[in-house]
Protein backbone atom coordinates (compact mmCIF):
# COMPACT_ATOMS: atom_id res chain seq x y z
CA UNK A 1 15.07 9.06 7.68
CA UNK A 2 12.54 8.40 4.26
CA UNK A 3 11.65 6.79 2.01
CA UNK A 4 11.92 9.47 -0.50
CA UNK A 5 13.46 12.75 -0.99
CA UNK A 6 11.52 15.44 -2.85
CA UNK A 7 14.42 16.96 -5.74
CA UNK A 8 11.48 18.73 -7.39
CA UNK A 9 7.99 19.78 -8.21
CA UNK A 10 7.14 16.03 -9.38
CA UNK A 11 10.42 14.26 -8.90
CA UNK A 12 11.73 12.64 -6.12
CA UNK A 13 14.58 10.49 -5.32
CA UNK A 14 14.39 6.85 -3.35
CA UNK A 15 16.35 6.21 -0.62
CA UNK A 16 17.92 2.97 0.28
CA UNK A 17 14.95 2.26 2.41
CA UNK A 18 12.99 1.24 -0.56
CA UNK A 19 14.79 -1.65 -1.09
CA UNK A 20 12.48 -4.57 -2.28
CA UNK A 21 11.79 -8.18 -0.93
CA UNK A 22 12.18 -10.12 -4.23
CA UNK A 23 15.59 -8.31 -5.17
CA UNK A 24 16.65 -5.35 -2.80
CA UNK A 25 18.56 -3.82 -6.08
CA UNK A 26 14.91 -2.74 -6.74
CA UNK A 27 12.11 -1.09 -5.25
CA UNK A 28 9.47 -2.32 -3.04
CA UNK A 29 6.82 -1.00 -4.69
CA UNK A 30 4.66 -0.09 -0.99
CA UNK A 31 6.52 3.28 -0.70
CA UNK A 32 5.96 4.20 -4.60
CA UNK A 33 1.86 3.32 -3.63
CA UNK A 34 2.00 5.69 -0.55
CA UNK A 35 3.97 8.64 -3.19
CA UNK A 36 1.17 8.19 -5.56
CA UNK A 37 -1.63 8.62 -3.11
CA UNK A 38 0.50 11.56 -1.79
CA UNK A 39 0.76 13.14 -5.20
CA UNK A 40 -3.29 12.37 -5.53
CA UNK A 41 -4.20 14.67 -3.00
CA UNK A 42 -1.61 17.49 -3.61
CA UNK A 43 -3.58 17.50 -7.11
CA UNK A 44 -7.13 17.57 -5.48
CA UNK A 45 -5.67 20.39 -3.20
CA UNK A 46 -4.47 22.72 -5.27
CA UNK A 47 -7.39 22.25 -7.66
CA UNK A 48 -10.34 22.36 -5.21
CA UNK A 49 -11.12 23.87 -2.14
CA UNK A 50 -13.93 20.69 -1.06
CA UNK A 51 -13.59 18.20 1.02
CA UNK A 52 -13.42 14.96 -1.39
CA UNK A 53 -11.41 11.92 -0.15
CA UNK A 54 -10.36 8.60 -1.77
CA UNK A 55 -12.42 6.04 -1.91
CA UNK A 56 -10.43 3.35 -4.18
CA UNK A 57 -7.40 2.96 -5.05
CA UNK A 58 -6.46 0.99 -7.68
CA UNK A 59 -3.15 0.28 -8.95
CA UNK A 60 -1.28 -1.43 -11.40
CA UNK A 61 2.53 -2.05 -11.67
CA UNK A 62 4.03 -2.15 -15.01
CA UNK A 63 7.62 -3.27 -14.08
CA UNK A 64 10.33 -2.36 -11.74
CA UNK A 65 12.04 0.47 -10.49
CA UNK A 66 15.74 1.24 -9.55
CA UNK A 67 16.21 3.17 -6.33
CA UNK A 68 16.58 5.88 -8.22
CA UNK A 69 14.79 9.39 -9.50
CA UNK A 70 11.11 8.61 -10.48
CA UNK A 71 8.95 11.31 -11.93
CA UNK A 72 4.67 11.96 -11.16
CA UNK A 73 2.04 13.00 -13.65
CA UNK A 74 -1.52 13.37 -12.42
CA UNK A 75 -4.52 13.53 -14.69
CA UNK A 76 -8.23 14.17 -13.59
CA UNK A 77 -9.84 11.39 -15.77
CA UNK A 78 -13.32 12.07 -15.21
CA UNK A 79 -14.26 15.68 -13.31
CA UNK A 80 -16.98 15.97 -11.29
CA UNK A 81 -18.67 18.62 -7.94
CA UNK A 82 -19.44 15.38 -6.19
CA UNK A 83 -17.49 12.48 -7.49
CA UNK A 84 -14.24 12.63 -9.64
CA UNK A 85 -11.61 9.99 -11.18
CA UNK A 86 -7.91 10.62 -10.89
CA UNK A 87 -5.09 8.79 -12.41
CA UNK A 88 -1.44 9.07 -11.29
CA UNK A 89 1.44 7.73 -13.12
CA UNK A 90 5.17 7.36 -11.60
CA UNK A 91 7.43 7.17 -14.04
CA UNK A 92 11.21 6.09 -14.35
CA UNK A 93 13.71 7.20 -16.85
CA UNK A 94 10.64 8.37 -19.39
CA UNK A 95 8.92 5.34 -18.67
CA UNK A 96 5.98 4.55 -16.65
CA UNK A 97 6.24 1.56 -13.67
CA UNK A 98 3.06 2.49 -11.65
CA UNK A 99 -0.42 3.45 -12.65
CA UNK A 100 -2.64 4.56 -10.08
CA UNK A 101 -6.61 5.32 -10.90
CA UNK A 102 -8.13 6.82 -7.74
CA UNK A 103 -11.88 7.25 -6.89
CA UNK A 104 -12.62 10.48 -4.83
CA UNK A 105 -15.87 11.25 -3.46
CA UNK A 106 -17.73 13.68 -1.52
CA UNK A 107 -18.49 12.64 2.23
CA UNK A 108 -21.61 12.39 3.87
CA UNK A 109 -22.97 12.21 7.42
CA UNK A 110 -23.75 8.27 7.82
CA UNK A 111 -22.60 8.27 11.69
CA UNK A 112 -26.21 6.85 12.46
CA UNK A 113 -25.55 3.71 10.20
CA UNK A 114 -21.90 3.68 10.64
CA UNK A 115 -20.86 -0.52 10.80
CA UNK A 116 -19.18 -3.62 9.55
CA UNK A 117 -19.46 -7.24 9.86
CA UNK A 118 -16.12 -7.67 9.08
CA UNK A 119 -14.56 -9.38 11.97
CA UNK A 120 -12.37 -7.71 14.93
CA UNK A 121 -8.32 -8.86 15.44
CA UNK A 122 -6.32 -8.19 18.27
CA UNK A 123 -4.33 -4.91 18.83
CA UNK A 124 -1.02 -4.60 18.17
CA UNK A 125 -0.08 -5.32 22.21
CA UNK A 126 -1.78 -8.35 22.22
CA UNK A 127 0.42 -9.63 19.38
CA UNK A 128 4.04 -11.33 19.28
CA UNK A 129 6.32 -9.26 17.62
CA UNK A 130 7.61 -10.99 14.12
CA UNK A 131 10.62 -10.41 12.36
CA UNK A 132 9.94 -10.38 8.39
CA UNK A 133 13.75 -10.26 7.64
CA UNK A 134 13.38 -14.51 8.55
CA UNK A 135 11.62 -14.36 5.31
CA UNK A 136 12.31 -11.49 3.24
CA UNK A 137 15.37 -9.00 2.53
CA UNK A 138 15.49 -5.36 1.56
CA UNK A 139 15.55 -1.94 3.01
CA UNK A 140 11.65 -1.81 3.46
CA UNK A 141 11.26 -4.80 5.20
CA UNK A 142 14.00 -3.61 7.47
CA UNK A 143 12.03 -0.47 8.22
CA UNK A 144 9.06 -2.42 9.11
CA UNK A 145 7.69 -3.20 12.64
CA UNK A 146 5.59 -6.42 12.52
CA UNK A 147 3.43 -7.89 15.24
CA UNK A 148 1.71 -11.36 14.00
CA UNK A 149 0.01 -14.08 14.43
CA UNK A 150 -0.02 -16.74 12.43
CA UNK A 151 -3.04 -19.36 11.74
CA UNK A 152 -1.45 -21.39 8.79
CA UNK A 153 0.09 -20.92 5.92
CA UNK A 154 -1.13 -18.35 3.50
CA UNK A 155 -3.21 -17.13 6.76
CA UNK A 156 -2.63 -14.27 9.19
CA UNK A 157 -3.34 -11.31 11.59
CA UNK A 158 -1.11 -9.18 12.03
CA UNK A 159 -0.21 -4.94 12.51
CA UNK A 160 2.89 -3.29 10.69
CA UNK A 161 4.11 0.05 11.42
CA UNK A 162 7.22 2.37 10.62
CA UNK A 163 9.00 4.60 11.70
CA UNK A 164 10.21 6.28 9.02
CA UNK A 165 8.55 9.45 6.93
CA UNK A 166 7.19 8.83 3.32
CA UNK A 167 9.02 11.75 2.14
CA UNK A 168 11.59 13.83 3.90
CA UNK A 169 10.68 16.88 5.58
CA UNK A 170 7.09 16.90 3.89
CA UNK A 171 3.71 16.09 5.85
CA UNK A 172 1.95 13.86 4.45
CA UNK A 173 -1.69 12.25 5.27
CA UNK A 174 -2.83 9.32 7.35
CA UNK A 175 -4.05 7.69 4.07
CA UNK A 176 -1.01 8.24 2.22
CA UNK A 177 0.77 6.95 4.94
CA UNK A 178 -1.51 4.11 5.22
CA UNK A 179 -1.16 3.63 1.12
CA UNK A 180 2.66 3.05 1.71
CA UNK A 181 2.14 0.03 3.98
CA UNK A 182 -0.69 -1.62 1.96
CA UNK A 183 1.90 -3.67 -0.33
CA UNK A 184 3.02 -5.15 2.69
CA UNK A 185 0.40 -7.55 3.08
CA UNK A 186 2.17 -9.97 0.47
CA UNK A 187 4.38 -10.61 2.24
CA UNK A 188 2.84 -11.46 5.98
CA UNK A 189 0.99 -14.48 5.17
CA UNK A 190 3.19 -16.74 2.70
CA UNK A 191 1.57 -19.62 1.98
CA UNK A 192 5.07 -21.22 0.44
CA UNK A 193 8.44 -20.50 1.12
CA UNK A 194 9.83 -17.48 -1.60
CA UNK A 195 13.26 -19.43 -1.64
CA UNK A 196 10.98 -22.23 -3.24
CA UNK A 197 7.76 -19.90 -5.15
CA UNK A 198 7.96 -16.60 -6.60
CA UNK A 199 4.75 -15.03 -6.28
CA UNK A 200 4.88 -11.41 -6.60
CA UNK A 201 1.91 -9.71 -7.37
CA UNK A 202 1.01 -7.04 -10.25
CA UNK A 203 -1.28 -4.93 -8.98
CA UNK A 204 -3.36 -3.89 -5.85
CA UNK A 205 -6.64 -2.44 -5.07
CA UNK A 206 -7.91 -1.21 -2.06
CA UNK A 207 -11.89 0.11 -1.28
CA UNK A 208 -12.24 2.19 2.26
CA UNK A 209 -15.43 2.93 3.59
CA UNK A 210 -13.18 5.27 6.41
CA UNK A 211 -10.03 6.83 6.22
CA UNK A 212 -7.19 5.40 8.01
CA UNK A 213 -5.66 6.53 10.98
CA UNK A 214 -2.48 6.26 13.41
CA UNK A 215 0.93 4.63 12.75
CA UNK A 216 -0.15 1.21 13.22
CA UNK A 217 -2.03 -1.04 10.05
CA UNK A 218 -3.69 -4.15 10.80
CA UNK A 219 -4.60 -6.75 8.10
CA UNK A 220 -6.46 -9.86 8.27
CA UNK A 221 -5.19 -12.05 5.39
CA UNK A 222 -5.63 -14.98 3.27
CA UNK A 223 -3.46 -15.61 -0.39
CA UNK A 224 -4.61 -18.06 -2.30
CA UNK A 225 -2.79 -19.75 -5.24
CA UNK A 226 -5.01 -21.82 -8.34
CA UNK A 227 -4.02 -24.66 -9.77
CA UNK A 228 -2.82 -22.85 -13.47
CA UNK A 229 0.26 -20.19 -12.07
CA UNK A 230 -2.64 -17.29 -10.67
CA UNK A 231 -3.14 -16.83 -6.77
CA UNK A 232 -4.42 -13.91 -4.84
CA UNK A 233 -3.40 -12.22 -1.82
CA UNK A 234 -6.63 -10.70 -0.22
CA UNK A 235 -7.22 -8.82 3.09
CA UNK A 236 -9.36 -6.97 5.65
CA UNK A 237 -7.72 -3.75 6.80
CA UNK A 238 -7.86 -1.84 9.99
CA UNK A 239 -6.54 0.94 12.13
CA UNK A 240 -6.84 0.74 16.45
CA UNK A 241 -10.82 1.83 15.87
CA UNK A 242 -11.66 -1.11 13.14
CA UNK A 243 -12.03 -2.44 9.96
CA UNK A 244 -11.51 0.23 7.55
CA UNK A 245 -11.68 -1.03 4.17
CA UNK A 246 -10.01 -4.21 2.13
CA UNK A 247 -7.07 -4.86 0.37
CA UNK A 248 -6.48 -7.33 -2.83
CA UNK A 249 -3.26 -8.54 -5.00
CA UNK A 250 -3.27 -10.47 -8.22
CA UNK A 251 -0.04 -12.37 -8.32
CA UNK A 252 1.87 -14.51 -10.53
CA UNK A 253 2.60 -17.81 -9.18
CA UNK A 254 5.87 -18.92 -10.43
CA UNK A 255 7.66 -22.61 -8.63
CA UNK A 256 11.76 -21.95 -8.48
């Protein structure tokens, strides 16, 4: 079982999995984030023979997708030997849903200052497990194994996991994997019932300072909504080692 199902060099076709929270007729749009960041690296790949990984990746969602055929385009922006900007674009029916600028940069050896302040949250076996399907619907929150705890509303810890592949019969990498969770965190933490607030968010952004690895994807996360319709979903992420890097989501506050 996938997500997605490659039908050609740039196209591929969404599975029933995808299904989204807000209306399962749609996509989630976590998969489509993992598929970019998939697409990303195939393009650094076949272009260069270094070792440059992503640093940022910042996207922006321009309006839904059926659970249908979406096409990939991937541009180098701005070309560089040490540091380079790429932007990916998914695309439905001739018309673009997802925009994703990525940062890639040359590593370094920094073991001898390696650290973070951020702070540490249980492992995934010290959580209870959570069903998100008492909240949400859709065939990616189905796919999802949650372990959470709770704090107060708008405020979690919590790991998510699945066991299904990103694209079928294709290996993909631990931060495209990763990349295809990220959207999740949304969803986790509500701070007010979805049957009473809409709040779906229009873009995400997420800065690593490591690359993440294993199945399981912690987040540490607090969403936040002002006063005039804008609120923000932000979080600490982390594989089993650590922190790894930070997640954030604009959203669009909107009472039923």
């Amino acid at each position: 079982m996938a997500y997605f199902k490659r039908t050609g060099e740039s196209t591929f076709q969404a599975t029933d999995h995808v299904g989204g929270a807000w209306d399962p007729e749609f996509q989630h749009i976590a998969p489509a984030f993992g598929l970019l960041a998939h697409a990303v690296e195939l393009d650094r790949d076949r272009r260069r023979g270094d070792d440059l990984v992503i640093g940022r990746l910042s996207y922006d969602i321009l309006g839904t997708i059926p659970i249908d055929v979406v096409d990939i385009t991937v541009r180098v922006v701005r070309p560089g030997r040490t540091i380079e900007l790429v932007e990916a674009a998914l695309a439905h029916d001739g018309r673009d849903a997802v925009l994703l600028r990525a940062w890639l940069m040359r590593p370094g050896d920094t073991a001898g200052i390696e650290g973070s302040a951020f702070p540490a949250i249980p492992p995934p076996d010290a959580m209870p497990v959570w069903d998100p399907l008492t909240v949400w619907q859709g065939g990616f929150i189905a796919s999802t194994d949650v372990r959470r705890i709770e704090s107060t509303p708008g405020r979690a810890a919590y790991w998510v996991r699945t066991p299904l592949a990103l694209i079928h019969g294709e290996d993909v990498s631990p931060l495209a994997s990763a990349a295809g969770l990220f959207d999740a965190a949304n969803g986790m933490a509500v701070r007010v019932s979805p049957n009473d607030v809409a709040f779906p968010n229009l873009d995400l952004t997420a800065h690593l300072f490591t690359q993440p690895r294993g199945e399981w994807i912690g987040f540490d996360t607090t969403v936040s909504f002002g006063p005039t319709g804008l609120g923000l979903t932000s979080s600490v992420v982390y594989d089993i080692r650590g922190p790894v890097g930070t997640v954030s989501q604009i959203l669009t506050v909107r009472p039923n």
